[in-house]
C-alpha atoms as a PDB file:
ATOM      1  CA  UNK A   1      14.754   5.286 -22.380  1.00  0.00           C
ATOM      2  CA  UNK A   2      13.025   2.100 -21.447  1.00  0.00           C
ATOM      3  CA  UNK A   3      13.396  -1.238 -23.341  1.00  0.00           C
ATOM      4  CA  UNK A   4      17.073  -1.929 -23.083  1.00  0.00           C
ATOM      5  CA  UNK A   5      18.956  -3.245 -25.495  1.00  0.00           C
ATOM      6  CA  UNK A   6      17.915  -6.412 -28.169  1.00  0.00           C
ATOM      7  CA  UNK A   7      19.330  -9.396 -25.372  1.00  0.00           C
ATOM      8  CA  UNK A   8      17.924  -7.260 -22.018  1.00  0.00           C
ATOM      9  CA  UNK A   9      14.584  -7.471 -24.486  1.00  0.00           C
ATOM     10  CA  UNK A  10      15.117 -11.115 -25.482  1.00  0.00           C
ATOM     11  CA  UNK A  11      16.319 -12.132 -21.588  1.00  0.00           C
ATOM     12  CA  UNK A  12      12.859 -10.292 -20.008  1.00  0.00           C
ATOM     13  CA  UNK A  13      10.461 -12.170 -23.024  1.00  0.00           C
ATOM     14  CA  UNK A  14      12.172 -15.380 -21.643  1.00  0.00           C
ATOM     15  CA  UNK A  15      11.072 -14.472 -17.603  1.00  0.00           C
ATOM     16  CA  UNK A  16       7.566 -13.456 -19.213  1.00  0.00           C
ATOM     17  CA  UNK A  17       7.010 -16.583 -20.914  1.00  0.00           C
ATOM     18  CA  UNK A  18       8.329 -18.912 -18.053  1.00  0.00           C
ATOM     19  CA  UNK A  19       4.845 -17.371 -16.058  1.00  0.00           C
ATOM     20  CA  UNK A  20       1.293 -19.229 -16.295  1.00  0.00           C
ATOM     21  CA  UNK A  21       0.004 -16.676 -14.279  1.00  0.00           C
ATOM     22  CA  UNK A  22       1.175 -13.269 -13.911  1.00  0.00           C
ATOM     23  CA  UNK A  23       0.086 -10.185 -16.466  1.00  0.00           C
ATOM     24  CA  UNK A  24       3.481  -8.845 -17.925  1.00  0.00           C
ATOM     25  CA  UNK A  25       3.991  -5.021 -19.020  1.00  0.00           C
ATOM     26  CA  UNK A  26       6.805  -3.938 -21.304  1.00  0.00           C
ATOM     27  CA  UNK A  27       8.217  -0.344 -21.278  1.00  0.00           C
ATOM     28  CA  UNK A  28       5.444   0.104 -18.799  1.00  0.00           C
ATOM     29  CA  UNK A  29       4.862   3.718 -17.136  1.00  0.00           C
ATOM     30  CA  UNK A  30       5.503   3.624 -14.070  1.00  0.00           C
ATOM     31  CA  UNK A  31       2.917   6.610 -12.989  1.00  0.00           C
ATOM     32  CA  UNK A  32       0.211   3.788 -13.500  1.00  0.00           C
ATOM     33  CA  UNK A  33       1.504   1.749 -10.525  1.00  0.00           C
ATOM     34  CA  UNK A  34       2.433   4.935  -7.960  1.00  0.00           C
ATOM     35  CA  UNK A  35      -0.068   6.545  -5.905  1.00  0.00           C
ATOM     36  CA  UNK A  36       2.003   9.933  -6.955  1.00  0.00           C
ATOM     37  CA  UNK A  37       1.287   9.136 -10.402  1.00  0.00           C
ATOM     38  CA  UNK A  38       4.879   9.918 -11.200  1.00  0.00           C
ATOM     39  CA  UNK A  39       7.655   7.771 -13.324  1.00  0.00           C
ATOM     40  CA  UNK A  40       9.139   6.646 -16.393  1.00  0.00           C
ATOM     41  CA  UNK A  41       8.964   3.467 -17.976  1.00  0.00           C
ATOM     42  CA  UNK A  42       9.978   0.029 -16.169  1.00  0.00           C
ATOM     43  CA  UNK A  43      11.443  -1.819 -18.894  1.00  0.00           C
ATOM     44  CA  UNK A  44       9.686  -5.058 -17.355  1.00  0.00           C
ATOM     45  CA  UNK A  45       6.533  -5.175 -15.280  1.00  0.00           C
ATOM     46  CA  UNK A  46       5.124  -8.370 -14.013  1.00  0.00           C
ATOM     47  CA  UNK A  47       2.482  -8.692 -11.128  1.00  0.00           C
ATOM     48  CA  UNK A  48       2.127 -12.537 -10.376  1.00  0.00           C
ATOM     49  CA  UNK A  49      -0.806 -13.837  -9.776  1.00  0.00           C
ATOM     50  CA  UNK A  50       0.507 -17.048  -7.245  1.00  0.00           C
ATOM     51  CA  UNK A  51       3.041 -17.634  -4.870  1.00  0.00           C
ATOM     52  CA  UNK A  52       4.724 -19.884  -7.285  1.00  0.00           C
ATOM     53  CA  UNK A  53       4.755 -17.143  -9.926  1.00  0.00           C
ATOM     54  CA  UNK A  54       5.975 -14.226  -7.730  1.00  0.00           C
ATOM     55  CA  UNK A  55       8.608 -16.954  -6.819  1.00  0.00           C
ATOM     56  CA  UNK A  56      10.080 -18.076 -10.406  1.00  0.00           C
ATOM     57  CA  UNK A  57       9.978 -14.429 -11.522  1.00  0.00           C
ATOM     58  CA  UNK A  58      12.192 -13.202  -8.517  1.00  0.00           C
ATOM     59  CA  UNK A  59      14.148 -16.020  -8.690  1.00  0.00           C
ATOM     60  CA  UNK A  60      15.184 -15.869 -12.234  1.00  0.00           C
ATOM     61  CA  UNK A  61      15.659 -12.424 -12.030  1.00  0.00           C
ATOM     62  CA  UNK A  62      18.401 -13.575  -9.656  1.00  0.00           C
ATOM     63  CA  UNK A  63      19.688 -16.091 -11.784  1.00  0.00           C
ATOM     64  CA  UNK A  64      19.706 -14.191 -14.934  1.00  0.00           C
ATOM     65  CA  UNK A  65      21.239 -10.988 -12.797  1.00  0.00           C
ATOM     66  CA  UNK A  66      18.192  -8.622 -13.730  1.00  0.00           C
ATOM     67  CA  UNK A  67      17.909  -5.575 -11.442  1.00  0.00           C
ATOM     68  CA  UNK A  68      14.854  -6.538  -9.715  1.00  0.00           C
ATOM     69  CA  UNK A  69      12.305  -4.111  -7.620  1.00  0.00           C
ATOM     70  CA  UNK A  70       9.647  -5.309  -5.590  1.00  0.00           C
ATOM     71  CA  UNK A  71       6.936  -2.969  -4.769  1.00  0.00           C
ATOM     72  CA  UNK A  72       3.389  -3.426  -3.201  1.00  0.00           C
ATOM     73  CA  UNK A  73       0.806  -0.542  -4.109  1.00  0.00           C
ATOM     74  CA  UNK A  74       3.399   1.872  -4.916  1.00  0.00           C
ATOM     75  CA  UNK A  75       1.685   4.141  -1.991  1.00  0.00           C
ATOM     76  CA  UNK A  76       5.374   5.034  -1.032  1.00  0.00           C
ATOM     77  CA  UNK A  77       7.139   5.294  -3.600  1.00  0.00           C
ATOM     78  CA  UNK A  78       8.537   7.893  -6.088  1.00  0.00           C
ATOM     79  CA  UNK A  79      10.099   6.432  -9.510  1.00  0.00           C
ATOM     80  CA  UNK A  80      12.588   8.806 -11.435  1.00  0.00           C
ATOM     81  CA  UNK A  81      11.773  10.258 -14.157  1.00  0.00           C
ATOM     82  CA  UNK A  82      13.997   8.049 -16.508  1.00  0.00           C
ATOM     83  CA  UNK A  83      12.307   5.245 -15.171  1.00  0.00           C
ATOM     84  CA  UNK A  84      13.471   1.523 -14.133  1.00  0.00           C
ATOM     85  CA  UNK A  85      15.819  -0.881 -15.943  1.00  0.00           C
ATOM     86  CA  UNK A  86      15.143  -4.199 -14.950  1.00  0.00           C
ATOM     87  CA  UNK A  87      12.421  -5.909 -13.440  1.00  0.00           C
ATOM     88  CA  UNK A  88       9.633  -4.183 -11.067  1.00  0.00           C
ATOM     89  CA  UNK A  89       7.716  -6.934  -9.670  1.00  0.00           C
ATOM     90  CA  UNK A  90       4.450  -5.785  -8.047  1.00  0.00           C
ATOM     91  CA  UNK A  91       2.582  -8.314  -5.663  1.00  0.00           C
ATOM     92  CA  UNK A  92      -0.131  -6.199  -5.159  1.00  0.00           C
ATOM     93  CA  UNK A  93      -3.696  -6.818  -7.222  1.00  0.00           C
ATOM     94  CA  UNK A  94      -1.922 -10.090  -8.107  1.00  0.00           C
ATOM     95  CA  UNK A  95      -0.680 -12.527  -5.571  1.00  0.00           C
ATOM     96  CA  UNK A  96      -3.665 -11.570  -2.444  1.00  0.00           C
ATOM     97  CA  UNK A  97      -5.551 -13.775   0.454  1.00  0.00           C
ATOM     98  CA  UNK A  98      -6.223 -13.955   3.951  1.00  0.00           C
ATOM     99  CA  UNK A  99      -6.998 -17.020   5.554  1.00  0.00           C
ATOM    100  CA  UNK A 100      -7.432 -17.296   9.192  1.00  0.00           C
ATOM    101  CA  UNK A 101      -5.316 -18.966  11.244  1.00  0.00           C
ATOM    102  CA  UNK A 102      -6.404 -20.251  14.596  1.00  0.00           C
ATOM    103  CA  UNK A 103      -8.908 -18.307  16.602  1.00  0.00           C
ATOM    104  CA  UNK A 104      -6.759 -14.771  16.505  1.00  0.00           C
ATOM    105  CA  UNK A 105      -4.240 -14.860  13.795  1.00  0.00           C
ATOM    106  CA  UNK A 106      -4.887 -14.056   9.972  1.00  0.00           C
ATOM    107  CA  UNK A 107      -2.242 -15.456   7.288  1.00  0.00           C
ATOM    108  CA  UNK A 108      -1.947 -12.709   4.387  1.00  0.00           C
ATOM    109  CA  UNK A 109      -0.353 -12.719   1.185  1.00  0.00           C
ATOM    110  CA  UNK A 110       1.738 -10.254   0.746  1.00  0.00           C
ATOM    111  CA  UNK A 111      -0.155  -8.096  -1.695  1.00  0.00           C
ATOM    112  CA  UNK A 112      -3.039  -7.735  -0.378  1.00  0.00           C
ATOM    113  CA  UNK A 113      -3.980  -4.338   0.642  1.00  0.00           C
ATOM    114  CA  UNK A 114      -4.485  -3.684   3.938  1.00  0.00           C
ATOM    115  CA  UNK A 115      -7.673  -1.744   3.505  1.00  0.00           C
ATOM    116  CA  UNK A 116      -9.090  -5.513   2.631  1.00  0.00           C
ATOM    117  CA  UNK A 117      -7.459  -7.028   5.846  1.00  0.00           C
ATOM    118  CA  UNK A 118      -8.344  -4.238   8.040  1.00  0.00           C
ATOM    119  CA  UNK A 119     -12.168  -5.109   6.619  1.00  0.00           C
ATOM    120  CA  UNK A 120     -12.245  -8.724   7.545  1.00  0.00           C
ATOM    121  CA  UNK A 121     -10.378  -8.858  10.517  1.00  0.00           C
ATOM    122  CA  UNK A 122     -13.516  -6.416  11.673  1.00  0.00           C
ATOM    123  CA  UNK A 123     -15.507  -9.321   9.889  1.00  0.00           C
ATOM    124  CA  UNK A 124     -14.072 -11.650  12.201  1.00  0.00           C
ATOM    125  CA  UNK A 125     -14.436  -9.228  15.576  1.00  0.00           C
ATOM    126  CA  UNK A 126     -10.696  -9.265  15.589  1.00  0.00           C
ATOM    127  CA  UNK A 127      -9.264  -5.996  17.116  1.00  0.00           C
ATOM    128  CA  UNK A 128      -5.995  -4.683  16.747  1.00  0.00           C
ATOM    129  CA  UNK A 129      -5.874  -3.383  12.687  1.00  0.00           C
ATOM    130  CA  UNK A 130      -7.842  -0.055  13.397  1.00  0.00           C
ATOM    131  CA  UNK A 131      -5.369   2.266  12.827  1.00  0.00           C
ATOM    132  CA  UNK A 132      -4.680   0.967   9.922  1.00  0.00           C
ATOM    133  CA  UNK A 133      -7.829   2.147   8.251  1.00  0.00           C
ATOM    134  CA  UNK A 134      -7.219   4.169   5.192  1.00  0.00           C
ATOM    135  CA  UNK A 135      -3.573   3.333   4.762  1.00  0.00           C
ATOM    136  CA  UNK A 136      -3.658   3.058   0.949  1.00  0.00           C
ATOM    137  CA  UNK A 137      -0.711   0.244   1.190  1.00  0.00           C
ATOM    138  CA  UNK A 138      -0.338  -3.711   0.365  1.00  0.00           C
ATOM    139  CA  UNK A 139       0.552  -6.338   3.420  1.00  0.00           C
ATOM    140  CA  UNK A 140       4.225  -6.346   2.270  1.00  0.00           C
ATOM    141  CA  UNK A 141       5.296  -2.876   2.116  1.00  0.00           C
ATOM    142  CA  UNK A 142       3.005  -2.152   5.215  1.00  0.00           C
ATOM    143  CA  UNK A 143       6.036  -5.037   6.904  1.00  0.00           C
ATOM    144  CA  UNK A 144       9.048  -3.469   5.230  1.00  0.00           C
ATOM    145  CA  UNK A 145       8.351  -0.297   6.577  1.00  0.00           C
ATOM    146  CA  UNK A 146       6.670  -0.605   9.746  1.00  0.00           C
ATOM    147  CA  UNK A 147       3.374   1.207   8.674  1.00  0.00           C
ATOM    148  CA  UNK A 148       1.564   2.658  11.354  1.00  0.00           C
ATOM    149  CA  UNK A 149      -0.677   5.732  12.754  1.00  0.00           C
ATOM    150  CA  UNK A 150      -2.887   6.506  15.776  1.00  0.00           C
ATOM    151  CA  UNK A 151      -0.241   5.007  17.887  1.00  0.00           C
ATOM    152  CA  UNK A 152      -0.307   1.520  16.318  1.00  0.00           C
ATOM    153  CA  UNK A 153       2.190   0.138  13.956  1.00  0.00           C
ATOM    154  CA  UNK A 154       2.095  -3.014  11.835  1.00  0.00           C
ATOM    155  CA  UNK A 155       5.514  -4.640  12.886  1.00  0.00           C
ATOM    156  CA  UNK A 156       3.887  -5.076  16.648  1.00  0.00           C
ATOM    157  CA  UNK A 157       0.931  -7.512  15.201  1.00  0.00           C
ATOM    158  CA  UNK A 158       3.702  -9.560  13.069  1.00  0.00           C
ATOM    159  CA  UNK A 159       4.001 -12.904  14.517  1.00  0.00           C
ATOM    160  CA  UNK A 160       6.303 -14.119  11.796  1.00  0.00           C
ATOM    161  CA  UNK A 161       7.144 -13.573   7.803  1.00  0.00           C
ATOM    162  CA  UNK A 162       7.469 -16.206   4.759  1.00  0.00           C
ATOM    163  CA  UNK A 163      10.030 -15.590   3.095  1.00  0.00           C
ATOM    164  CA  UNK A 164      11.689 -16.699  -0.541  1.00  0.00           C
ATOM    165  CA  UNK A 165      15.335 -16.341  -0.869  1.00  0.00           C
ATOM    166  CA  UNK A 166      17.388 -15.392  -3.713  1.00  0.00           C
ATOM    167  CA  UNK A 167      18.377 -19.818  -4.993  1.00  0.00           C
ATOM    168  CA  UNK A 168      13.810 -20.034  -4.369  1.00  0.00           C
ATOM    169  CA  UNK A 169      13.982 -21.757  -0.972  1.00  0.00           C
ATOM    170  CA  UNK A 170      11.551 -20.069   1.361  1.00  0.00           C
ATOM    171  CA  UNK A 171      11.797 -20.072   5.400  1.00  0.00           C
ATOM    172  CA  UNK A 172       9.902 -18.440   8.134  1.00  0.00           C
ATOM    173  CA  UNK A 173      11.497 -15.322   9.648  1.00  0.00           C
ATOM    174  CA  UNK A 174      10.025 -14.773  13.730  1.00  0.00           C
ATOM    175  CA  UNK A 175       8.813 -11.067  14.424  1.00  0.00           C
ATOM    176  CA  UNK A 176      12.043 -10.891  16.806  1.00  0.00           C
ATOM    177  CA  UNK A 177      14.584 -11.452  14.333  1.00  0.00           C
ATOM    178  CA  UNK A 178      12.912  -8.934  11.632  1.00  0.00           C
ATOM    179  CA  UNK A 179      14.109  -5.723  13.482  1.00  0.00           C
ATOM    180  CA  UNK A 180      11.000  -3.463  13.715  1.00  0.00           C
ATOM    181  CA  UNK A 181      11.437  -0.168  14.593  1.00  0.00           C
ATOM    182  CA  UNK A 182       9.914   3.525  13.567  1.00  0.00           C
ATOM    183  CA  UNK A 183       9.145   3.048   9.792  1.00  0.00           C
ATOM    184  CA  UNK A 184      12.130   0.401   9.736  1.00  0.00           C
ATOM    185  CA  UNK A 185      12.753  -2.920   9.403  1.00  0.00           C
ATOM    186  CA  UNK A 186      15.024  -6.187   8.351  1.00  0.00           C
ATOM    187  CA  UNK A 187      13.063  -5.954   4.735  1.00  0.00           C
ATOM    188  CA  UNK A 188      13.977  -2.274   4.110  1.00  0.00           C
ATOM    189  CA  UNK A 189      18.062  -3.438   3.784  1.00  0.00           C
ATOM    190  CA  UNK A 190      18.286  -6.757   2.507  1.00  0.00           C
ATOM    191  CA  UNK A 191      16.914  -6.980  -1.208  1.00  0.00           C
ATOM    192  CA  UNK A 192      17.779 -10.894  -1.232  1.00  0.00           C
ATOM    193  CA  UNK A 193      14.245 -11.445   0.827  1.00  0.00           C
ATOM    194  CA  UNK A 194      10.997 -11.961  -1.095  1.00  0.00           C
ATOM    195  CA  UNK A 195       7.885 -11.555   1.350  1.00  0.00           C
ATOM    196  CA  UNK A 196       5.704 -13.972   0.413  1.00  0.00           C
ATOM    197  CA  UNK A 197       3.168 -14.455   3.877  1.00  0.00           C
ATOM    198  CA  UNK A 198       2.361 -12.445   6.681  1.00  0.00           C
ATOM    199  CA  UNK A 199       0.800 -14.071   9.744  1.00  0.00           C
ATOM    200  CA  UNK A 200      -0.209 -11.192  12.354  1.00  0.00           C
ATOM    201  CA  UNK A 201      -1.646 -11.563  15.800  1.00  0.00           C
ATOM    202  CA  UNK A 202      -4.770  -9.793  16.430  1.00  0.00           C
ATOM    203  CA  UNK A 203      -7.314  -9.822  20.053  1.00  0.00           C
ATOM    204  CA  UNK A 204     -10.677 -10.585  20.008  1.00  0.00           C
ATOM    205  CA  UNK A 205     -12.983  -7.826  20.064  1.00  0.00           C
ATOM    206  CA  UNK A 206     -16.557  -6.636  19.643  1.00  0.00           C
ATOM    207  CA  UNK A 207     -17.592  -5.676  15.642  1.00  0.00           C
ATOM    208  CA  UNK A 208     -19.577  -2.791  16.719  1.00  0.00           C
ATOM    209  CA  UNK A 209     -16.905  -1.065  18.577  1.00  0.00           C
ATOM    210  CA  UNK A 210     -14.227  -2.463  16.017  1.00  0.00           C
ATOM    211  CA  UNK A 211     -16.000  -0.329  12.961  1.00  0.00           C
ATOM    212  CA  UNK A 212     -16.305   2.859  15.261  1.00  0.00           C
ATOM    213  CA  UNK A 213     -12.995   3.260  15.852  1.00  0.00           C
ATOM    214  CA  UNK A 214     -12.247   2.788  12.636  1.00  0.00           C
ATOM    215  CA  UNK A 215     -14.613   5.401  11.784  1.00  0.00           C
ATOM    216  CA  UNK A 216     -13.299   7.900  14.229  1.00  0.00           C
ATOM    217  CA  UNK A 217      -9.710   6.902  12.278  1.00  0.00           C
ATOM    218  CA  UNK A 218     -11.238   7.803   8.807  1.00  0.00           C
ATOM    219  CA  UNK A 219     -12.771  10.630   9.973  1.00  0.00           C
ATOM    220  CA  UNK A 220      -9.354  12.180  11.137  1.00  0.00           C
ATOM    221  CA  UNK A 221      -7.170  11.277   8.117  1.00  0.00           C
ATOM    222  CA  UNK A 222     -10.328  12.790   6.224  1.00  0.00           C
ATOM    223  CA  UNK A 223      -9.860  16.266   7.950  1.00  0.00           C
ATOM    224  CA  UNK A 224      -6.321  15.841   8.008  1.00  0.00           C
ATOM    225  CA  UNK A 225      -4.925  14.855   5.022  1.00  0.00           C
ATOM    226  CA  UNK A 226      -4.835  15.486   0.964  1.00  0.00           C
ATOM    227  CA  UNK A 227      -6.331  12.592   0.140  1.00  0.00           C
ATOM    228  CA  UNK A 228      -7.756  14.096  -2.808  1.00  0.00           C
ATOM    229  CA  UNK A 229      -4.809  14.380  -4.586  1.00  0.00           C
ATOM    230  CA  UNK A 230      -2.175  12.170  -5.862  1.00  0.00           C
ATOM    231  CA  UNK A 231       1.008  11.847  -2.781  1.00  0.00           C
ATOM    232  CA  UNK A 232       3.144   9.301  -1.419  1.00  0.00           C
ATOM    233  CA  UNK A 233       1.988   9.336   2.378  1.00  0.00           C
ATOM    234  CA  UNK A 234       4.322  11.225   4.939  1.00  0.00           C
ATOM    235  CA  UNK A 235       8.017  12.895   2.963  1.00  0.00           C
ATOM    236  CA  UNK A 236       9.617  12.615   5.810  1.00  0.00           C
ATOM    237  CA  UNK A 237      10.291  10.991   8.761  1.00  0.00           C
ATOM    238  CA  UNK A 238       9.485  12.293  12.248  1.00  0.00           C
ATOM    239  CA  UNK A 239      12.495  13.199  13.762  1.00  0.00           C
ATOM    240  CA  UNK A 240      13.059  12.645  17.585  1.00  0.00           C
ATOM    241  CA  UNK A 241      10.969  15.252  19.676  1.00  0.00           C
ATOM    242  CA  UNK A 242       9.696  16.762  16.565  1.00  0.00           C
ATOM    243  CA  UNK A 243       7.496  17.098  14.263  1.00  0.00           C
ATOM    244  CA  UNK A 244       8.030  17.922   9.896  1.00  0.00           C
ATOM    245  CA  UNK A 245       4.834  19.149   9.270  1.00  0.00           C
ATOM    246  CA  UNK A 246       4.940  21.767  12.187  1.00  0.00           C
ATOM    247  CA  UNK A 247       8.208  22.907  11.345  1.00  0.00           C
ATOM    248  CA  UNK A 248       7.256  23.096   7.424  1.00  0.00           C
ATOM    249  CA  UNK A 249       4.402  25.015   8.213  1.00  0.00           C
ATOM    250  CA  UNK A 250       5.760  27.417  10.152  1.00  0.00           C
ATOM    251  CA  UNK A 251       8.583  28.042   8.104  1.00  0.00           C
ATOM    252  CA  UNK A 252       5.403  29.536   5.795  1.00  0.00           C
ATOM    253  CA  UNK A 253       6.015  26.553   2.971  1.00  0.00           C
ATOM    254  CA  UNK A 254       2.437  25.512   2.758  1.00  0.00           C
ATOM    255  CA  UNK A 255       1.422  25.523  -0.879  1.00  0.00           C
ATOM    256  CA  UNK A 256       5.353  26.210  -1.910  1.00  0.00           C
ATOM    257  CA  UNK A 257       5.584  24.756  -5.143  1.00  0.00           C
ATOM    258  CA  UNK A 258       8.544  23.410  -7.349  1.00  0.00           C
ATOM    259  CA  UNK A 259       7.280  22.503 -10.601  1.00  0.00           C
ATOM    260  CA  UNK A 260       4.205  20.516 -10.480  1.00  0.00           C
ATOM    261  CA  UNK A 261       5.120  19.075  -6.820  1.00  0.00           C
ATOM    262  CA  UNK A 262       3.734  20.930  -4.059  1.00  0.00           C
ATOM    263  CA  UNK A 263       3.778  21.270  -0.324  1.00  0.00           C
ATOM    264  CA  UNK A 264       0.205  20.425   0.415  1.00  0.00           C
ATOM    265  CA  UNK A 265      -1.904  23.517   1.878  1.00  0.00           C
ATOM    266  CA  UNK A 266      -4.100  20.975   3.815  1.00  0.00           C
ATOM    267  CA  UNK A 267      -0.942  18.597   5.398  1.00  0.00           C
ATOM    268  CA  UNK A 268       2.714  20.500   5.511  1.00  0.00           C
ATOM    269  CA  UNK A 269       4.391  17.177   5.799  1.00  0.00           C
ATOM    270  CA  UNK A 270       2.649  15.771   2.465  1.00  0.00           C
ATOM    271  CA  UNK A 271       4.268  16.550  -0.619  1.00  0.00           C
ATOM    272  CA  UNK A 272       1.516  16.419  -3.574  1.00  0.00           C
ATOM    273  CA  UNK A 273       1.215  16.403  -7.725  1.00  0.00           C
ATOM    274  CA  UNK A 274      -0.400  19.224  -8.119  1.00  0.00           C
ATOM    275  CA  UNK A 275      -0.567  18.131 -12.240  1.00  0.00           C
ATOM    276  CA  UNK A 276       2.071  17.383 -14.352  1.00  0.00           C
ATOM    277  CA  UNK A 277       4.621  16.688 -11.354  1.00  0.00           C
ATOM    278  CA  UNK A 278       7.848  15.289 -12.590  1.00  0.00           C
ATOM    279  CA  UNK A 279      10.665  13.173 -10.403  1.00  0.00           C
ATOM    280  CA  UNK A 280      12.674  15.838 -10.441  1.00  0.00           C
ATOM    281  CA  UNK A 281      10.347  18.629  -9.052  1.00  0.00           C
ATOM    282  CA  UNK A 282       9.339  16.379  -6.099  1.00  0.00           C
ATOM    283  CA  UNK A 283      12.923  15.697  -5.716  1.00  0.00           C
ATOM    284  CA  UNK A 284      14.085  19.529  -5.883  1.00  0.00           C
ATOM    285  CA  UNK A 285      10.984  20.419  -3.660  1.00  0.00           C
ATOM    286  CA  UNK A 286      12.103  17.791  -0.839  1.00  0.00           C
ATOM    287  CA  UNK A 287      16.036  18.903  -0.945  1.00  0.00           C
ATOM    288  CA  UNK A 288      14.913  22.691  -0.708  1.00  0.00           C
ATOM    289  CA  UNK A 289      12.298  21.777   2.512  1.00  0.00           C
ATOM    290  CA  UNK A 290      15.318  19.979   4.111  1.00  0.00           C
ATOM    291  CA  UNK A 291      17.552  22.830   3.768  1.00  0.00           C
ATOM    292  CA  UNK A 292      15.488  24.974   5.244  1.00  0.00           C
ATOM    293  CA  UNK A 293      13.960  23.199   7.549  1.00  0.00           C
ATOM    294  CA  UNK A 294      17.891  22.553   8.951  1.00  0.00           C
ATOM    295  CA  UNK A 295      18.833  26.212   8.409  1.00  0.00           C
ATOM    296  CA  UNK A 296      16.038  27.077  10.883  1.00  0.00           C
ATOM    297  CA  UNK A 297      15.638  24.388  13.069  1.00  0.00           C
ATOM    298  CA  UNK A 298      19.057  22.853  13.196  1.00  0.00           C
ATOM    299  CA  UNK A 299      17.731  19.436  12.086  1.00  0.00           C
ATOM    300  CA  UNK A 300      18.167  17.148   9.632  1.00  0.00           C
ATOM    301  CA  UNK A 301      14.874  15.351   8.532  1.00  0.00           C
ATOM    302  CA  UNK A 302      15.084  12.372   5.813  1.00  0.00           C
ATOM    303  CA  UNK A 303      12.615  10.932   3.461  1.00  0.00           C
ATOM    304  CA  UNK A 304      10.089   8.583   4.734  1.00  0.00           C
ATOM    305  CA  UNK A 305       9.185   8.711   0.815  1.00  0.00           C
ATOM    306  CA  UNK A 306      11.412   5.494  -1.447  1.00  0.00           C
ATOM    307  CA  UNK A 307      12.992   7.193  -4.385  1.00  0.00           C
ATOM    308  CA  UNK A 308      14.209   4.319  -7.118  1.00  0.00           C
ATOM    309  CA  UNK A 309      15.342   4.342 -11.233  1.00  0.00           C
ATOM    310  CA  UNK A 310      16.689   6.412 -13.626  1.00  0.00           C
ATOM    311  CA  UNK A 311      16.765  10.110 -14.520  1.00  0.00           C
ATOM    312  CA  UNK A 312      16.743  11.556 -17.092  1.00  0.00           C
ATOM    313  CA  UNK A 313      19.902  11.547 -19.176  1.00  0.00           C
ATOM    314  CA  UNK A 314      20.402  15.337 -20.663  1.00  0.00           C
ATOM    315  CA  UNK A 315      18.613  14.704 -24.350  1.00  0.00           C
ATOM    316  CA  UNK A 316      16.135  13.400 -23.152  1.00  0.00           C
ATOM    317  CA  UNK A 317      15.320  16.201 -21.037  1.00  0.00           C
ATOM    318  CA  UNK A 318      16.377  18.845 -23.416  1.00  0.00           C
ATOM    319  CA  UNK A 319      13.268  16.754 -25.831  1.00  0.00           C
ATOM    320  CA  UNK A 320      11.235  17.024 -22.532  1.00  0.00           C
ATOM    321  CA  UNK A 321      11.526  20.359 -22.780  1.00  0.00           C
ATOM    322  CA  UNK A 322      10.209  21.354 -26.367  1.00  0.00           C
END
């Protein structure tokens, strides 16, 4: 369970010292780096701390056929329990910046969190970013999925995306040939793209109003959410015409538990650790929801939620278990 074997080991100590500037985890938990607070070990964990870092380490990866992950904040993401062979590379807290870019467009690195670009594009009266407020994620995985609330959504602000390809060359990908749609995009199905830059498109606005809609943004997610305890965001997707956390709730599943993974009393379509969650109990929880959920509703709802690694294999579990 974690580590791999003597030449994985000696093969990820090569990629680790090939970086000037990146801080590299071994057999690193991965409930330090998920907002759930769930998953095993990643048998290699670097977060680089340049572009030309985040670039060798993905590239090598390549070269040297490593299973490589690339994750922002972790805000949507559940790791299995047996955790993740390979490589996770994490651009957020490493590689971050906005610079602006002409009178309404900000250039971002990809992992900076959006909370920080949400902030200074009010610093800058630009207007656009306010739903965004409160969104727990980085730049990049806000892109891959198409993060968005209060009607807004990120992919609509995207003017166009840097890029670094699996050989290290990088190119600039327009906002009409990434393929944006409801929590969707080109990003989400091609794991040979590396986002490296964001440049979005915002309007001028006035600071005062900026920061009160924002406000009125926080205020809602506040009253409306879990944020108190550790989740991934939304479980599901919102199926046409519908929505999950109506149909969970009335089903009578608020505060169902499996395990240490519960169905949050304050948000039905939040799935929290209610202490001591495992992979596997948020896992059983969500299959049991979208059973019933289909047996009463006739729908089939999927996870908005990205599930990667290992489980457990069976000793390891039966060990779990003393």
């Amino acid at each position: 369970m974690g580590g791999g074997s003597a030449d994985s080991r000696e093969i990820y100590e090569h990629i680790a010292s090939s970086l000037s500037n990146s801080q590299v985890l071994f057999s690193e938990p991965m409930s330090n780096h998920t907002s759930f607070r769930i998953g095993g070990p990643c048998d290699l964990l670097i977060i680089p701390g340049t572009r030309e870092d985040a670039i060798k380490a993905w590239v090598m990866c390549k070269q040297l056929k490593v299973p490589c992950h690339t994750i922002g904040n972790g805000t949507n993401l559940l790791v299995r329990d047996g955790g993740v062979r390979g490589c996770v590379l994490k651009l957020a807290s490493g590689y971050t910046g906005i610079e602006r870019n002409g009178s309404k467009s900000l250039m971002v690195s990809s992992g900076t969190l959006l909370q920080t670009i949400v902030e200074a594009s009010a610093d800058y009266e630009l207007s656009g970013l306010e739903f965004a407020v409160g969104i727990p994620g980085s730049m990049g995985g806000a892109v891959t999925m198409n993060a968005g609330a209060y009607g807004g959504d990120v992919g609509s602000l995207v003017s166009r995306v840097e890029v670094a390809t699996a050989d290290g060359t990088t190119e600039w990908i327009p906002s009409d040939e990434i393929g944006f749609a409801y929590r969707d995009s080109l990003f989400l199905h091609n794991e040979d793209l590396l986002i490296l830059n964001v440049e979005i498109e915002l309007e001028p606005g006035d600071r005062d109003r900026i920061r009160q809609v924002m406000m009125e943004h926080l205020k809602q997610r506040e009253a409306k959410q879990p944020l108190n305890m550790p989740s991934a965001g939304s479980a599901f997707r919102r199926p046409p015409g519908r929505y999950v956390g109506a149909m969970i709730e009335e089903l009578g599943l608020k505060g169902f538990s499996c395990g240490g993974a519960m169905v949050s009393p304050k948000h039905a379509g939040f799935i929290v650790n209610s202490g001591g969650a495992t992979a596997k109990d948020v896992l059983t929880l969500m299959d049991f929801i979208k059973r019933k959920v289909y047996e009463n509703y006739g729908v089939v709802i999927e996870p908005e939620i990205i599930v990667i690694g290992e489980d457990l294999e069976p000793e390891e579990v039966s060990k779990a278990q003393q």
